[in-house]
N, C-alpha and C. Protein backbone atom coordinates (compact mmCIF):
# COMPACT_ATOMS: atom_id res chain seq x y z
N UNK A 1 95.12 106.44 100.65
CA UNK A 1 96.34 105.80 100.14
C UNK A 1 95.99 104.40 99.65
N UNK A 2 96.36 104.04 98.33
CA UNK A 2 95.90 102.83 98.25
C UNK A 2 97.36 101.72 98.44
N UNK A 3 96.68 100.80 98.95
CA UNK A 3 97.15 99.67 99.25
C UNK A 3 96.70 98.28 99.41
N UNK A 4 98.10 97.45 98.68
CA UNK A 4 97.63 96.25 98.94
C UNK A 4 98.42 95.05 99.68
N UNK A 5 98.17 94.69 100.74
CA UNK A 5 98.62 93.63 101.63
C UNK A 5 98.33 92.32 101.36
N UNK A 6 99.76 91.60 101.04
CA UNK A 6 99.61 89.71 101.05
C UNK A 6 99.64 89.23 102.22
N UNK A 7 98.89 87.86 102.74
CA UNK A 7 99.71 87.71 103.98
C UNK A 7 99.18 85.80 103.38
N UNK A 8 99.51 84.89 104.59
CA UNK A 8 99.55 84.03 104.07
C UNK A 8 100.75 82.88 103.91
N UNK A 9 102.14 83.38 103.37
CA UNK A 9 102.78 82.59 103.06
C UNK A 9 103.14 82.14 104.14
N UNK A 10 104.61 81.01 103.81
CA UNK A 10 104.99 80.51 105.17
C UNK A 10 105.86 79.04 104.43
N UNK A 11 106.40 78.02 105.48
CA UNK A 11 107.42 77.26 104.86
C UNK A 11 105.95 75.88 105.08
N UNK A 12 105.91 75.32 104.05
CA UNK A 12 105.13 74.03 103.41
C UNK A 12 105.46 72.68 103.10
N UNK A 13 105.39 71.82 103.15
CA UNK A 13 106.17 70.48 102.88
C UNK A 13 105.72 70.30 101.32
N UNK A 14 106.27 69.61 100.58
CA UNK A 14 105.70 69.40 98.95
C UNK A 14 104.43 68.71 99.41
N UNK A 15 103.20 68.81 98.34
CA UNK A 15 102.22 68.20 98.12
C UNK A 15 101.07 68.77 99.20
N UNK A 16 101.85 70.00 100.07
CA UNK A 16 101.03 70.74 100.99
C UNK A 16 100.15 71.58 100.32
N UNK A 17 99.15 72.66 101.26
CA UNK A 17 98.26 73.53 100.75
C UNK A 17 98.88 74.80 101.64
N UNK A 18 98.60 75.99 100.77
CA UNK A 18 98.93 77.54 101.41
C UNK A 18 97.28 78.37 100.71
N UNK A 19 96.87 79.35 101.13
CA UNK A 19 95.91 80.44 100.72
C UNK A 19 96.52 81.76 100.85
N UNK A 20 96.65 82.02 100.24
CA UNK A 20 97.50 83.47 100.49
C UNK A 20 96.53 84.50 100.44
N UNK A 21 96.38 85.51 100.90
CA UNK A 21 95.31 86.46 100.58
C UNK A 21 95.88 88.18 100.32
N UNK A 22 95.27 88.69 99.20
CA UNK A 22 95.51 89.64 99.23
C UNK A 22 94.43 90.96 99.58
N UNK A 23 94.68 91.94 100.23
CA UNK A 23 93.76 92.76 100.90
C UNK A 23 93.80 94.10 100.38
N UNK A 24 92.79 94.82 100.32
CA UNK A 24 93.30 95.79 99.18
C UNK A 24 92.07 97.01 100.49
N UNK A 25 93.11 98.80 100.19
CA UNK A 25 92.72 99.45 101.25
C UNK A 25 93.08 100.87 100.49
N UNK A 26 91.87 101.56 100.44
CA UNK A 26 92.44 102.96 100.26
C UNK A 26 91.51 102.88 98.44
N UNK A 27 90.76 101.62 97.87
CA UNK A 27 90.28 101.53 96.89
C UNK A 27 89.45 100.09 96.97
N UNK A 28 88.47 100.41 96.09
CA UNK A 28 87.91 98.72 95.84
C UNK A 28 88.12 98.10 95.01
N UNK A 29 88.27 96.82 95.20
CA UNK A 29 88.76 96.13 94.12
C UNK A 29 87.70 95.73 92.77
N UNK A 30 86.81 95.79 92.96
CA UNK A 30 85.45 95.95 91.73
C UNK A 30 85.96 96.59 91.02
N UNK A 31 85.82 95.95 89.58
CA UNK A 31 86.58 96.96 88.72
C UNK A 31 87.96 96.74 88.28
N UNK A 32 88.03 95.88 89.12
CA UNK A 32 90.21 96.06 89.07
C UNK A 32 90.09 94.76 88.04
N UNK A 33 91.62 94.11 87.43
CA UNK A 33 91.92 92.97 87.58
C UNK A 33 93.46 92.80 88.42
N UNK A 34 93.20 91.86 88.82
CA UNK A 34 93.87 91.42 89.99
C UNK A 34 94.84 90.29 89.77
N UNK A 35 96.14 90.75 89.80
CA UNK A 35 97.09 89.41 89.34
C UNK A 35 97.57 88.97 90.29
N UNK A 36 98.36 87.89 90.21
CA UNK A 36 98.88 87.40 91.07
C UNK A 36 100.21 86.86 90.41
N UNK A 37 101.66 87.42 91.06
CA UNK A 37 103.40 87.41 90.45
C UNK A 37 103.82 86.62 91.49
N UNK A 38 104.35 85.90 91.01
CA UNK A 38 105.61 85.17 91.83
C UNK A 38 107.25 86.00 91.31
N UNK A 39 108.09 85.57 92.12
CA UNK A 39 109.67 85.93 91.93
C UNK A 39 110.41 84.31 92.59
N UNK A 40 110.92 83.56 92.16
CA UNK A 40 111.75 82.75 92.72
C UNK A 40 113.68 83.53 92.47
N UNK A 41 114.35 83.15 93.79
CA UNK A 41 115.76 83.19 93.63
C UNK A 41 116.55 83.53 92.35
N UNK A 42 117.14 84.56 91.73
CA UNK A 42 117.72 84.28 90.60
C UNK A 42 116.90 84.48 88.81
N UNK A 43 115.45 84.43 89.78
CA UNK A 43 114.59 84.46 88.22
C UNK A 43 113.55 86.37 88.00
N UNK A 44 113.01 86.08 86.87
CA UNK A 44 112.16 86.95 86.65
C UNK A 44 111.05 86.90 87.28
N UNK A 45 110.72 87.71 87.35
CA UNK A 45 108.91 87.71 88.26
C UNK A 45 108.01 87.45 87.06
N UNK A 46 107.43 86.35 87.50
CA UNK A 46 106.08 85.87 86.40
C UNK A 46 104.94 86.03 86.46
N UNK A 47 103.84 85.79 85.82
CA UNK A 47 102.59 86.32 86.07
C UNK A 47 102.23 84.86 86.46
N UNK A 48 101.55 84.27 87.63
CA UNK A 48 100.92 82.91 88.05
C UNK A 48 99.62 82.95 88.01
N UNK A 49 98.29 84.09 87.84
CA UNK A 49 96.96 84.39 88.25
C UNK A 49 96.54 85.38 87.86
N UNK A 50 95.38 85.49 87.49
CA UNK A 50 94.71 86.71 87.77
C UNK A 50 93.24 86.54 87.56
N UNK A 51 92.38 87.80 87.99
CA UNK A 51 90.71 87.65 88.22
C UNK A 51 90.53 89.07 87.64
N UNK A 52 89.36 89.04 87.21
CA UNK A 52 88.60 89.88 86.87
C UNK A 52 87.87 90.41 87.75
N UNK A 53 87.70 91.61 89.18
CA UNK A 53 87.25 91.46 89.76
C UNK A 53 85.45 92.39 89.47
N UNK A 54 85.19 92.35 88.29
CA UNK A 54 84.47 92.48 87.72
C UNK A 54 83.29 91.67 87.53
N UNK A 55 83.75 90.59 86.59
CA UNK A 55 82.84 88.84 86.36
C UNK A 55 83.76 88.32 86.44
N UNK A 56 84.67 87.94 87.53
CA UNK A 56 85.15 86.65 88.26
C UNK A 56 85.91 85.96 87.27
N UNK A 57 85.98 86.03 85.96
CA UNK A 57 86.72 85.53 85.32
C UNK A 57 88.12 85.71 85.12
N UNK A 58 89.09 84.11 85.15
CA UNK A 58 90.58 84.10 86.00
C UNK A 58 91.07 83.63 84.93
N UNK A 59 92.64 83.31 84.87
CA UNK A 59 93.70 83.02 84.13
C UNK A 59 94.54 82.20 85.38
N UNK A 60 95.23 81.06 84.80
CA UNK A 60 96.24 80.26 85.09
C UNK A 60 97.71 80.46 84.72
N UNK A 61 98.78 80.40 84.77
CA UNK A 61 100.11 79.92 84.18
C UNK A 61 99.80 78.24 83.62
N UNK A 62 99.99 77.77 82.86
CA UNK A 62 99.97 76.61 82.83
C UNK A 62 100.36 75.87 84.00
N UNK A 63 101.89 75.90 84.01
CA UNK A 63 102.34 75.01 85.09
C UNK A 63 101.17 75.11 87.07
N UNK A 64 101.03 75.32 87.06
CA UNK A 64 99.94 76.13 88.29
C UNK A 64 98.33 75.76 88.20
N UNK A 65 97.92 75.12 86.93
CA UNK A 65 96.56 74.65 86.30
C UNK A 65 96.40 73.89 87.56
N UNK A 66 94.68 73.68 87.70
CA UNK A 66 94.35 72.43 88.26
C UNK A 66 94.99 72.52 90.01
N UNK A 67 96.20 73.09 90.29
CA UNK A 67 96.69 73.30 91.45
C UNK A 67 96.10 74.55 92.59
N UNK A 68 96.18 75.75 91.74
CA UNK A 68 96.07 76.88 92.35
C UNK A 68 94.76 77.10 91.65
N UNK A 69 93.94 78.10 92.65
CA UNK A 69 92.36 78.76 92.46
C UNK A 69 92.59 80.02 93.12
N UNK A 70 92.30 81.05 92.15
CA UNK A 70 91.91 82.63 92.59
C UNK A 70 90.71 82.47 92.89
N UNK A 71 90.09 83.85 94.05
CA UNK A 71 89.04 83.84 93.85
C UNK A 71 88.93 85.12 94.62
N UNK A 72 87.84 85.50 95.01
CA UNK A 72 87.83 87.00 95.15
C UNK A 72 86.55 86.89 96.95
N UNK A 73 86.38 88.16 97.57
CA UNK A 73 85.40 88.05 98.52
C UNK A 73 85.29 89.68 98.40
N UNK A 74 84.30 89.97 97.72
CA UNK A 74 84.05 91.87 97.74
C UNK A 74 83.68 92.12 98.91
N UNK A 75 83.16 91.38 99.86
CA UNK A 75 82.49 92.24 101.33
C UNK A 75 83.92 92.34 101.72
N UNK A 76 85.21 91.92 102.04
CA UNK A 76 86.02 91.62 102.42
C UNK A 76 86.83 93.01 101.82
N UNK A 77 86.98 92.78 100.51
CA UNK A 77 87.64 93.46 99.43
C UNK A 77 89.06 92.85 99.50
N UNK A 78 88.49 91.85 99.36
CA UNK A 78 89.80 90.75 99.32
C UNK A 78 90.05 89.25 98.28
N UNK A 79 91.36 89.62 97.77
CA UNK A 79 91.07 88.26 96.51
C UNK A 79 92.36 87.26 97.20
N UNK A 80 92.15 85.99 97.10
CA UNK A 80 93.35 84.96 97.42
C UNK A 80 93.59 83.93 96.39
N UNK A 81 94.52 83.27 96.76
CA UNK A 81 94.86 82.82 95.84
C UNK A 81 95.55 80.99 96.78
N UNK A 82 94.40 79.99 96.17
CA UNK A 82 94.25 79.19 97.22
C UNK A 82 95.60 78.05 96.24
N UNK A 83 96.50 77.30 97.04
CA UNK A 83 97.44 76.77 96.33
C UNK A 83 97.47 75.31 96.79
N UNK A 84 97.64 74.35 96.18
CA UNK A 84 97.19 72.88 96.13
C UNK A 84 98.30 71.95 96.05
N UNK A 85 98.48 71.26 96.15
CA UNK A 85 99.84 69.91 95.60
C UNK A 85 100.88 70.49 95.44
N UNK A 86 101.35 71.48 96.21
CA UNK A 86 103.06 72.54 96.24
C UNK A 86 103.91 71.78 95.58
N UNK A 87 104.76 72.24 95.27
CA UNK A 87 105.95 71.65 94.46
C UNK A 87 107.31 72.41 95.26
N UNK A 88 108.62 72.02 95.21
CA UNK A 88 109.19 72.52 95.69
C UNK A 88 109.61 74.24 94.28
N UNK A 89 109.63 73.42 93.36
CA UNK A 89 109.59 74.93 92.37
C UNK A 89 108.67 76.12 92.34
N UNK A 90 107.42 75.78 93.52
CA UNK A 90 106.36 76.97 93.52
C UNK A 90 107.08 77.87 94.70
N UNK A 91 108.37 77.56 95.16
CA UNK A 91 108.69 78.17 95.97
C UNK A 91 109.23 79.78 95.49
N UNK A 92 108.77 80.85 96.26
CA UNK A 92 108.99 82.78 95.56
C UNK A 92 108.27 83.05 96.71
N UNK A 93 108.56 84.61 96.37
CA UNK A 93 107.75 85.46 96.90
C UNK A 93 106.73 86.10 96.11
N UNK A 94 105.47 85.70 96.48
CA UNK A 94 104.34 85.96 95.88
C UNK A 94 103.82 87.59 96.14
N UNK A 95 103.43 88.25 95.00
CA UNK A 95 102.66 89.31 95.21
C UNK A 95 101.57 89.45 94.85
N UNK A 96 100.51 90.37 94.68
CA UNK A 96 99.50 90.63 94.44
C UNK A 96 99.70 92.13 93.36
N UNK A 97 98.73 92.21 92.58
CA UNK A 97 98.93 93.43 92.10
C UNK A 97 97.71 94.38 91.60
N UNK A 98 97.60 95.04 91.28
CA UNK A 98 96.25 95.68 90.96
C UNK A 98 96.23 96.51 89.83
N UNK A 99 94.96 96.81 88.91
CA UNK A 99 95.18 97.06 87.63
C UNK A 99 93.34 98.07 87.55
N UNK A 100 93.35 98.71 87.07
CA UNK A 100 91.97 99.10 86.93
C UNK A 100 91.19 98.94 84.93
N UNK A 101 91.94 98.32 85.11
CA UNK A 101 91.15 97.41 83.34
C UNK A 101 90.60 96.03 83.61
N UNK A 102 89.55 95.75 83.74
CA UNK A 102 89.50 94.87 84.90
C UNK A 102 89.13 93.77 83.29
N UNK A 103 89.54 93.83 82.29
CA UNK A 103 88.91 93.25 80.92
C UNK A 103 90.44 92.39 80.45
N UNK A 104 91.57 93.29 81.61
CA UNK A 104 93.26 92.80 80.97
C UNK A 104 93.26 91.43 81.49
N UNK A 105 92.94 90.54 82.41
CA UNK A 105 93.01 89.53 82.90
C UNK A 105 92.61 88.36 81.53
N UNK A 106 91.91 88.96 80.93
CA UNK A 106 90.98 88.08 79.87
C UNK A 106 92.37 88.08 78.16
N UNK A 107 93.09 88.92 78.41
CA UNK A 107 94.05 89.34 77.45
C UNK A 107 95.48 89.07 77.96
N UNK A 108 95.77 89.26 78.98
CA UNK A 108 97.50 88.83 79.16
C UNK A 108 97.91 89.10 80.54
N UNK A 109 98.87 88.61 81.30
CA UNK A 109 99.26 88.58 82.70
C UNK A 109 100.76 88.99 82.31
N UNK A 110 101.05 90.41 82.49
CA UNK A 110 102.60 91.12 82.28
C UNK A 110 102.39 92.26 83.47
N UNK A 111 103.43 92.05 83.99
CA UNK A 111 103.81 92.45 85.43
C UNK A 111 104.09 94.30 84.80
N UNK A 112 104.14 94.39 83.93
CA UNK A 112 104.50 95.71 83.46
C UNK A 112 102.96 96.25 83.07
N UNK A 113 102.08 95.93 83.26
CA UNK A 113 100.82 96.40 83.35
C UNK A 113 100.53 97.06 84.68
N UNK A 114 100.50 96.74 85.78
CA UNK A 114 100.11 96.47 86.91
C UNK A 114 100.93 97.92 87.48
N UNK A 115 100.07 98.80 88.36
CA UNK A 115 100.96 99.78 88.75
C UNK A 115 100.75 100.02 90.07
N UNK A 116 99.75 99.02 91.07
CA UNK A 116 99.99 98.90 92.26
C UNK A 116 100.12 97.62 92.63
N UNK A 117 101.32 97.35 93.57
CA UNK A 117 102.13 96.26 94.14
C UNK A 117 101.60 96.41 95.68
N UNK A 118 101.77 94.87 96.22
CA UNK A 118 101.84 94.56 97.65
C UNK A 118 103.42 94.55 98.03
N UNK A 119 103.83 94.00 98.79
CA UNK A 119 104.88 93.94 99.33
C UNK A 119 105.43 92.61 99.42
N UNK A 120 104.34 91.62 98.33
CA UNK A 120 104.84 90.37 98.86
C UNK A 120 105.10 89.53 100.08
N UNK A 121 104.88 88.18 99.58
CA UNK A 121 104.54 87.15 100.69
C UNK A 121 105.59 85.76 100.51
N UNK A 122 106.42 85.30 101.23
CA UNK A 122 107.30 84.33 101.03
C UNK A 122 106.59 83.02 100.56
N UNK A 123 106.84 81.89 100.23
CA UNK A 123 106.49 80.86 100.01
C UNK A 123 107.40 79.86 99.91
N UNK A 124 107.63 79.02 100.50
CA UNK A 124 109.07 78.25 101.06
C UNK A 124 108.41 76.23 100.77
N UNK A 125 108.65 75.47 99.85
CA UNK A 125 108.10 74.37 99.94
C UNK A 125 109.20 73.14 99.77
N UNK A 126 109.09 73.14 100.70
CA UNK A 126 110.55 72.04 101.09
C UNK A 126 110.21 71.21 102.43
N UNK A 127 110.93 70.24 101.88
CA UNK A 127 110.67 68.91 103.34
C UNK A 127 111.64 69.07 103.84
């Protein structure tokens, strides 16, 4: 069965750090590309990340540059997604997702690609 588990989130003060990690079971992630969606309250789910878990090569959202770092651990078979200077707007529930074109990361981050989901991970950044 494949699956993929976030864990990680949790409530943060602004300007805090979170790592979220996603764990992937029932497949390896070599090969995949690997996004990473947020959902805040009220909004659409966006694409914030993704890796190539191929040659390591990642994508940003703009807003998220410079803040957040994907990165991957194959012994693990696990990619996270390390988050920096929080904002109270990075606040969603983060997912993970999985893709076996592992070349789409390099071309576009659309949640309508992606046809295995985690279950998501909260992310709460408020003082």
């Amino acid at each position: 069965q494949l699956q993929l588990v976030e864990s990680g989130g949790g409530l943060v003060q602004p300007g805090g750090s979170l790592r979220l990690s996603c764990a992937a079971s029932g497949f390896t992630l070599d090969g995949n590309a690997i996004g990473w969606f947020r959902q805040a309250p009220g909004k659409e789910r966006e694409g914030v990340s993704c890796i190539s878990s191929s040659d390591g090569r990642a994508y940003y959202k703009d807003s998220v540059k410079g803040r957040f770092t994907i990165s991957r651990d194959t012994s693990k078979n696990t990619v996270y997604l390390h988050m920096n200077s929080l904002k109270p707007e990075d606040t969603a529930v983060y997912y993970c997702a999985a893709d076996p074109r592992p070349w789409l990361c390099s071309v576009r981050l659309y949640q309508t690609d992606y046809n295995h989901w985690g279950q998501g991970t909260q992310v709460t950044v408020s003082s």
